[in-house]
C-alpha atoms as a PDB file:
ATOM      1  CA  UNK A   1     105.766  88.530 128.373  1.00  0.00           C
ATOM      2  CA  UNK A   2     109.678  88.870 127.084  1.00  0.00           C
ATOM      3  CA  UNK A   3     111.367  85.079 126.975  1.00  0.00           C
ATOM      4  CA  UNK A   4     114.678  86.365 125.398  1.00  0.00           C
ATOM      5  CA  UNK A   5     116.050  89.760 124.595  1.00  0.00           C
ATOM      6  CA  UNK A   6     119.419  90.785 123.333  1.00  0.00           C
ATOM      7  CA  UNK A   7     120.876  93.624 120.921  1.00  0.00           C
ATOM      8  CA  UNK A   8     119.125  91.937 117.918  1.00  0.00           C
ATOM      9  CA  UNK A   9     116.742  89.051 118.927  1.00  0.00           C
ATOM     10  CA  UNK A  10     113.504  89.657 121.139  1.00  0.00           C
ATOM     11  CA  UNK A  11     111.289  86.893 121.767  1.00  0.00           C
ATOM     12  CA  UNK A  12     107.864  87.589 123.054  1.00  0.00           C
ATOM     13  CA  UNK A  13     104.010  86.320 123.583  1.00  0.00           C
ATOM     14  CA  UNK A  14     102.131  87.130 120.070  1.00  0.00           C
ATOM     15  CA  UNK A  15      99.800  90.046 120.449  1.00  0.00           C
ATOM     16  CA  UNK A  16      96.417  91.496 118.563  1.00  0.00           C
ATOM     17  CA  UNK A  17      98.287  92.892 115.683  1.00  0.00           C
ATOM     18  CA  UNK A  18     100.882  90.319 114.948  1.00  0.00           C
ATOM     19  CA  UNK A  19      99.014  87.919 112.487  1.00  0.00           C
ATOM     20  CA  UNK A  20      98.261  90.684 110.033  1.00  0.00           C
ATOM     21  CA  UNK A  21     101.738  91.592 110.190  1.00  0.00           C
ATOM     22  CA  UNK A  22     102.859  88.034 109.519  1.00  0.00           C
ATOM     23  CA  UNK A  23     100.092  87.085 107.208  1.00  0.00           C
ATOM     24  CA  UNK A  24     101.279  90.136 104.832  1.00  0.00           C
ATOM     25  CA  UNK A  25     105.166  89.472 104.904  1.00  0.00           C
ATOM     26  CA  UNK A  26     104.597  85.843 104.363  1.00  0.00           C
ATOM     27  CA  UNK A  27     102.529  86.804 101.532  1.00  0.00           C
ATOM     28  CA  UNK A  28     104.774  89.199  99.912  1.00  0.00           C
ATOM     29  CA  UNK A  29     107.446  86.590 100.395  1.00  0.00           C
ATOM     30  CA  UNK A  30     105.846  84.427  98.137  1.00  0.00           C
ATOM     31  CA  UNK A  31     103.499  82.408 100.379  1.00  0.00           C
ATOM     32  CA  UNK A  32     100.227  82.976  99.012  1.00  0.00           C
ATOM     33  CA  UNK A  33      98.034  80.520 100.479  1.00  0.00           C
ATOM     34  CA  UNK A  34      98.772  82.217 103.529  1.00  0.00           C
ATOM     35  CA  UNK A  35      95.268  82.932 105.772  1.00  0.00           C
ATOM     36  CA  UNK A  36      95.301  85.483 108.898  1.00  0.00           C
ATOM     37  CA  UNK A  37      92.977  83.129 110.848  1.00  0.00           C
ATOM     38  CA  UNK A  38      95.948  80.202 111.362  1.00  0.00           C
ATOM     39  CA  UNK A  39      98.025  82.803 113.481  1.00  0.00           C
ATOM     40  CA  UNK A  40      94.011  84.427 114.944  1.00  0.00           C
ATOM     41  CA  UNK A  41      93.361  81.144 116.048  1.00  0.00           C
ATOM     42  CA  UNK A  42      96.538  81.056 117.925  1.00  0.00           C
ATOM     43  CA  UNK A  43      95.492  83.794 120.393  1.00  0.00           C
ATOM     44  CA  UNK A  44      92.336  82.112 120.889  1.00  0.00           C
ATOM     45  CA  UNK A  45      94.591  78.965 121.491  1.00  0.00           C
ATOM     46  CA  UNK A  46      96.006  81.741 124.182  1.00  0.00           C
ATOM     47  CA  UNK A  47      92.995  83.079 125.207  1.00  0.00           C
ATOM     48  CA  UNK A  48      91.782  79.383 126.433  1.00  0.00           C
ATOM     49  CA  UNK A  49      94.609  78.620 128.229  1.00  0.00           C
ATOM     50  CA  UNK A  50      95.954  76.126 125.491  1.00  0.00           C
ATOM     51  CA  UNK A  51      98.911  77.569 124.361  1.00  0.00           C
ATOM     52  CA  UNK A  52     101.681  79.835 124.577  1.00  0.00           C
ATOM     53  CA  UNK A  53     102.519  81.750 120.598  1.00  0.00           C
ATOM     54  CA  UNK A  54     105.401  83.440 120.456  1.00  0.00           C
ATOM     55  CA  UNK A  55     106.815  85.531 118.243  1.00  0.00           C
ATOM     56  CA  UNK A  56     110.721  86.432 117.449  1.00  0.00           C
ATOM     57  CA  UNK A  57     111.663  90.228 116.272  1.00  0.00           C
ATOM     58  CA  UNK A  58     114.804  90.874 115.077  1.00  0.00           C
ATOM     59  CA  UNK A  59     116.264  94.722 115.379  1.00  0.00           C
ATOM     60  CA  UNK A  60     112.520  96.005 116.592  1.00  0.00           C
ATOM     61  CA  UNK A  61     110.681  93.965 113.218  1.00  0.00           C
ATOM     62  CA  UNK A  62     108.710  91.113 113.174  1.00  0.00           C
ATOM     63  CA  UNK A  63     110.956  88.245 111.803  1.00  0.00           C
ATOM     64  CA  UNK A  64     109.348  84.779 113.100  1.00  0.00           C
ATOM     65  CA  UNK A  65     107.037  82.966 114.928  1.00  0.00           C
ATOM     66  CA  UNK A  66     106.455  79.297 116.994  1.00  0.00           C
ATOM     67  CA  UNK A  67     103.509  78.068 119.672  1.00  0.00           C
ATOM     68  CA  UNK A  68     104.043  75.792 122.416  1.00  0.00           C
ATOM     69  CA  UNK A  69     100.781  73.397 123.202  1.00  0.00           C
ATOM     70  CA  UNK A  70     101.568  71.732 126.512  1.00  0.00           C
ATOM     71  CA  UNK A  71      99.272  69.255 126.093  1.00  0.00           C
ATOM     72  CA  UNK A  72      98.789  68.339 122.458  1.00  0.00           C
ATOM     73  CA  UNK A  73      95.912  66.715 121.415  1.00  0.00           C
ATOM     74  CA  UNK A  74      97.777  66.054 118.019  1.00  0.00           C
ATOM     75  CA  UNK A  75      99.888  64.450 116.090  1.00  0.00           C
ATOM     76  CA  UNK A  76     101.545  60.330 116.902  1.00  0.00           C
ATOM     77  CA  UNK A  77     101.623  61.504 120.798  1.00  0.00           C
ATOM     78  CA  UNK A  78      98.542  63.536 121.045  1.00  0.00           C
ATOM     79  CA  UNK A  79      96.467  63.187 123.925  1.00  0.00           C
ATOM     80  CA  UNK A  80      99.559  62.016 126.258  1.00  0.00           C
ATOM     81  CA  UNK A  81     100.052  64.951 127.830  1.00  0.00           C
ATOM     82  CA  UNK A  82     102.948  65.814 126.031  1.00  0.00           C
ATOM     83  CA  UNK A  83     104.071  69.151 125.092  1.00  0.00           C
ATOM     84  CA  UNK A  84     103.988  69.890 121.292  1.00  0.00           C
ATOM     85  CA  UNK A  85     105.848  72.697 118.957  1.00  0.00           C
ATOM     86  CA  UNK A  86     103.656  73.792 116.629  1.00  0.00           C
ATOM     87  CA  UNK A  87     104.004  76.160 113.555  1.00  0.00           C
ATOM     88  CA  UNK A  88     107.502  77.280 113.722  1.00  0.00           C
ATOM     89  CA  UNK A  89     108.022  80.096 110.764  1.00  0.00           C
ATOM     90  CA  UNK A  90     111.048  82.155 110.099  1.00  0.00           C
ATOM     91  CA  UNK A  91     110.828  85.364 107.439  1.00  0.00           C
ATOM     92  CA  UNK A  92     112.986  84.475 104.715  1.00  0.00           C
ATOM     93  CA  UNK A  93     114.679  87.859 104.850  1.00  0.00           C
ATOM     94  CA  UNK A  94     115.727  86.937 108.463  1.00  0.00           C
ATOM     95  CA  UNK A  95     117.251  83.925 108.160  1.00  0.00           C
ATOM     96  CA  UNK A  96     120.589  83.139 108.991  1.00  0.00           C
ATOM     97  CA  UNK A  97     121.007  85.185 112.253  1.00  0.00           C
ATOM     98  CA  UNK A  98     120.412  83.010 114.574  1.00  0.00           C
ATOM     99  CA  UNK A  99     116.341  83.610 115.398  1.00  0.00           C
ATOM    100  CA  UNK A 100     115.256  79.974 114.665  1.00  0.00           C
ATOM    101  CA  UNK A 101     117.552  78.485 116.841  1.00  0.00           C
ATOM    102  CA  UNK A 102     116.376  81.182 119.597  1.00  0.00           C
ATOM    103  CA  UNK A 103     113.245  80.596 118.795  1.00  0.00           C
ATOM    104  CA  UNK A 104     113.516  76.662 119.451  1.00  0.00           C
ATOM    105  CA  UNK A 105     115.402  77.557 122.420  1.00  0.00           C
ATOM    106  CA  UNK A 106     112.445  79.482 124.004  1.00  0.00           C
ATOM    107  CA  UNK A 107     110.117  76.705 123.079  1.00  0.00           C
ATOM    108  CA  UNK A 108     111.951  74.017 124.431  1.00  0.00           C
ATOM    109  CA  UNK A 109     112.700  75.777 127.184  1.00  0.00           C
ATOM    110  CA  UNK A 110     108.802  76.446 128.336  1.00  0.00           C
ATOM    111  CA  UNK A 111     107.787  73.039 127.336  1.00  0.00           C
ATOM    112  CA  UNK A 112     110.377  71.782 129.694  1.00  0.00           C
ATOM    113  CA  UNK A 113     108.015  73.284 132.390  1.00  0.00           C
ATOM    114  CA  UNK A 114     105.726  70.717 131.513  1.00  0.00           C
ATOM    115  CA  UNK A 115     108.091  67.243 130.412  1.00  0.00           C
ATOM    116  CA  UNK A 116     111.015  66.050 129.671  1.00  0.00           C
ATOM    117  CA  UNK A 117     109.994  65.129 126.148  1.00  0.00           C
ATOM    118  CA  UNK A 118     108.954  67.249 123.242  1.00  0.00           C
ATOM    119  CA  UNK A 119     107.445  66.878 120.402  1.00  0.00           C
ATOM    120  CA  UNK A 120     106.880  68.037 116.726  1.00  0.00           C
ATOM    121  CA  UNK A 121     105.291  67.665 113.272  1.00  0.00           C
ATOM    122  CA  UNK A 122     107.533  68.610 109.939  1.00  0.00           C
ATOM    123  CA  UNK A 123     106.250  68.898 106.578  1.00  0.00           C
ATOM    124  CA  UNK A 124     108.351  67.015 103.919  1.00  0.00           C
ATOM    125  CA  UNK A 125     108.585  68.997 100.848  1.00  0.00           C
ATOM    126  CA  UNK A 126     111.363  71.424 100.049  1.00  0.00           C
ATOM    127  CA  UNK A 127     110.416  74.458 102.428  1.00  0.00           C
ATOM    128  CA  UNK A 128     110.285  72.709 105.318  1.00  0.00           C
ATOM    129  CA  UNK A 129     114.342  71.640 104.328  1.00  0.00           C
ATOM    130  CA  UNK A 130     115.713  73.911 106.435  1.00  0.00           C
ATOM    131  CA  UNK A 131     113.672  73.243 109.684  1.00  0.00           C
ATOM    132  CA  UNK A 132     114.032  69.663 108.664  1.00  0.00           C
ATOM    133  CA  UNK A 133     117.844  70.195 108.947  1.00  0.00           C
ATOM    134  CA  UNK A 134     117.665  71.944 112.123  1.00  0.00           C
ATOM    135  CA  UNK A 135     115.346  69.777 113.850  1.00  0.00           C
ATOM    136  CA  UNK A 136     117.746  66.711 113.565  1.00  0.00           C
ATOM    137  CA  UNK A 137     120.657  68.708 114.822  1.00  0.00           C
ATOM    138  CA  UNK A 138     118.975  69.804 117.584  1.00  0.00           C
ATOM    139  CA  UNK A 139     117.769  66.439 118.670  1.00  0.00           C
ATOM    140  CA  UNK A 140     114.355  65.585 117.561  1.00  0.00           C
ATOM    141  CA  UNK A 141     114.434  61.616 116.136  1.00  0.00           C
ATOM    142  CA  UNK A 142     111.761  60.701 113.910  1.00  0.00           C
ATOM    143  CA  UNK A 143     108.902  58.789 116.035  1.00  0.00           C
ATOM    144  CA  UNK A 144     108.655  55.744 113.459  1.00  0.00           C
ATOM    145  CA  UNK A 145     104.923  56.261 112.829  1.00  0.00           C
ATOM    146  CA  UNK A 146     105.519  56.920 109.232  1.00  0.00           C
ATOM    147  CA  UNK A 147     103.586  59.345 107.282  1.00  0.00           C
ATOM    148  CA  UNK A 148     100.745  61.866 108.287  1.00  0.00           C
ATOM    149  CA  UNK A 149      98.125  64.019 106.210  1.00  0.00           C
ATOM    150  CA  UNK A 150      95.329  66.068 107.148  1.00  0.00           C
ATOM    151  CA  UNK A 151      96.120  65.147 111.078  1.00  0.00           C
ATOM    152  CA  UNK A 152      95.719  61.092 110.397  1.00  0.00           C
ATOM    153  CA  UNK A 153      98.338  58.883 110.212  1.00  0.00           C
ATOM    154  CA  UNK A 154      98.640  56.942 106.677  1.00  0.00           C
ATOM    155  CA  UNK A 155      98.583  53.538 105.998  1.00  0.00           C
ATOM    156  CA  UNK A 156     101.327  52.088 103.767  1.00  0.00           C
ATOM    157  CA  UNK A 157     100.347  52.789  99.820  1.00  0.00           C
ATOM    158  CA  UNK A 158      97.616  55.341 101.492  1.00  0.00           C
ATOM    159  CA  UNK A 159      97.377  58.094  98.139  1.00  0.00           C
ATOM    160  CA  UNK A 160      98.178  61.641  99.814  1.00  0.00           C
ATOM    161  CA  UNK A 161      99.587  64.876  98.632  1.00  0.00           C
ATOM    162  CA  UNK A 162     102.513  66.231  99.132  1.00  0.00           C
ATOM    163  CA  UNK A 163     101.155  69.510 100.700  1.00  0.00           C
ATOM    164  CA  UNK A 164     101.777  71.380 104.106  1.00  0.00           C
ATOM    165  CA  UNK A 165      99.115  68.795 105.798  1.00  0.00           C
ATOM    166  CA  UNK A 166     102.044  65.769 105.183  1.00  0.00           C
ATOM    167  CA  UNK A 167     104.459  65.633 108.015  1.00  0.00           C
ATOM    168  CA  UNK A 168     106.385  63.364 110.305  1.00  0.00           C
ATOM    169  CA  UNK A 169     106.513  63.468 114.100  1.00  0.00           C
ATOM    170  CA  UNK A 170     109.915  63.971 115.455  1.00  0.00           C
ATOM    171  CA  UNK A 171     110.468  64.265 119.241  1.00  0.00           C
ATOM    172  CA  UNK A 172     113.334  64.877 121.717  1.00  0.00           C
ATOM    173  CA  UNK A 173     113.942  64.267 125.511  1.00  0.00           C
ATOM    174  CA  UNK A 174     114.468  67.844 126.944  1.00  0.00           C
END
């Protein structure tokens, strides 16, 4: 299914050949603990009726990507039956024209279907900045749960890493 299409931006449900096409640019941008099987296990998410992956082209090449769970198991509101925004990736040679914001856009949009509140998990260290940045100007408040890692939320002093498991929840009223 198309969600958006103009001149530059198309976004659109993931298909079969996407996550080999993601895993390899992410790779060759520099991401090299990248694994196929996180975006595989996304059409299986599909294929089960659990959630909706998208993925964002820009002029006709595949540029990002973002997953909609309408009812999350995860995360500080898991199990509530609210929607959750999972994953959201943007090429680094794509940046800056507008797909991310598009991209949240479509999300929020289809999780609106399901509530009026959304929800999110953001890592902390420096390449999550610029979602980090976005998410706040788009409306997403930080939840007040503190710190996560590994899915668990982390008692005060709690020894973690800061890796991509470490996030905080954010969420918005749609």
């Amino acid at each position: 299914m198309i969600y958006y299409n103009n001149n530059d931006i198309l976004i659109r449900d993931m298909v079969e050949t996407d996550p080999q096409i993601i895993t390899d640019e992410e790779i060759a941008q520099g991401w090299v603990n990248q694994k196929v099987e996180k975006y595989t296990q996304r059409l299986k998410d599909v294929a089960e009726g659990k959630c909706i992956a998208l993925v964002a082209e820009y002029k006709g090449n595949i540029a990002g990507y973002f997953n909609v769970y309408p009812n999350s198991m995860g995360g500080s509101f898991g199990g509530k039956g609210l929607p959750e925004l999972v994953d959201f990736g943007v090429l680094m040679k794509y940046r800056n024209h507008g797909i991310g914001n598009t991209l949240m856009q479509v999300a929020e949009d289809l999780a609106k279907k399901y509530s009026d509140t959304v929800y999110l998990g953001v890592g902390l260290h420096r390449d999550y900045g610029s979602a980090q940045r976005m998410y706040i100007k788009r409306g997403f408040i930080p939840d007040g749960t503190g710190l996560w890692w590994q899915g668990k939320n982390l008692e005060p002093y709690a020894d973690m890493k800061n890796d991509d498991e470490t996030a905080i929840y954010m969420s918005k009223k749609l």
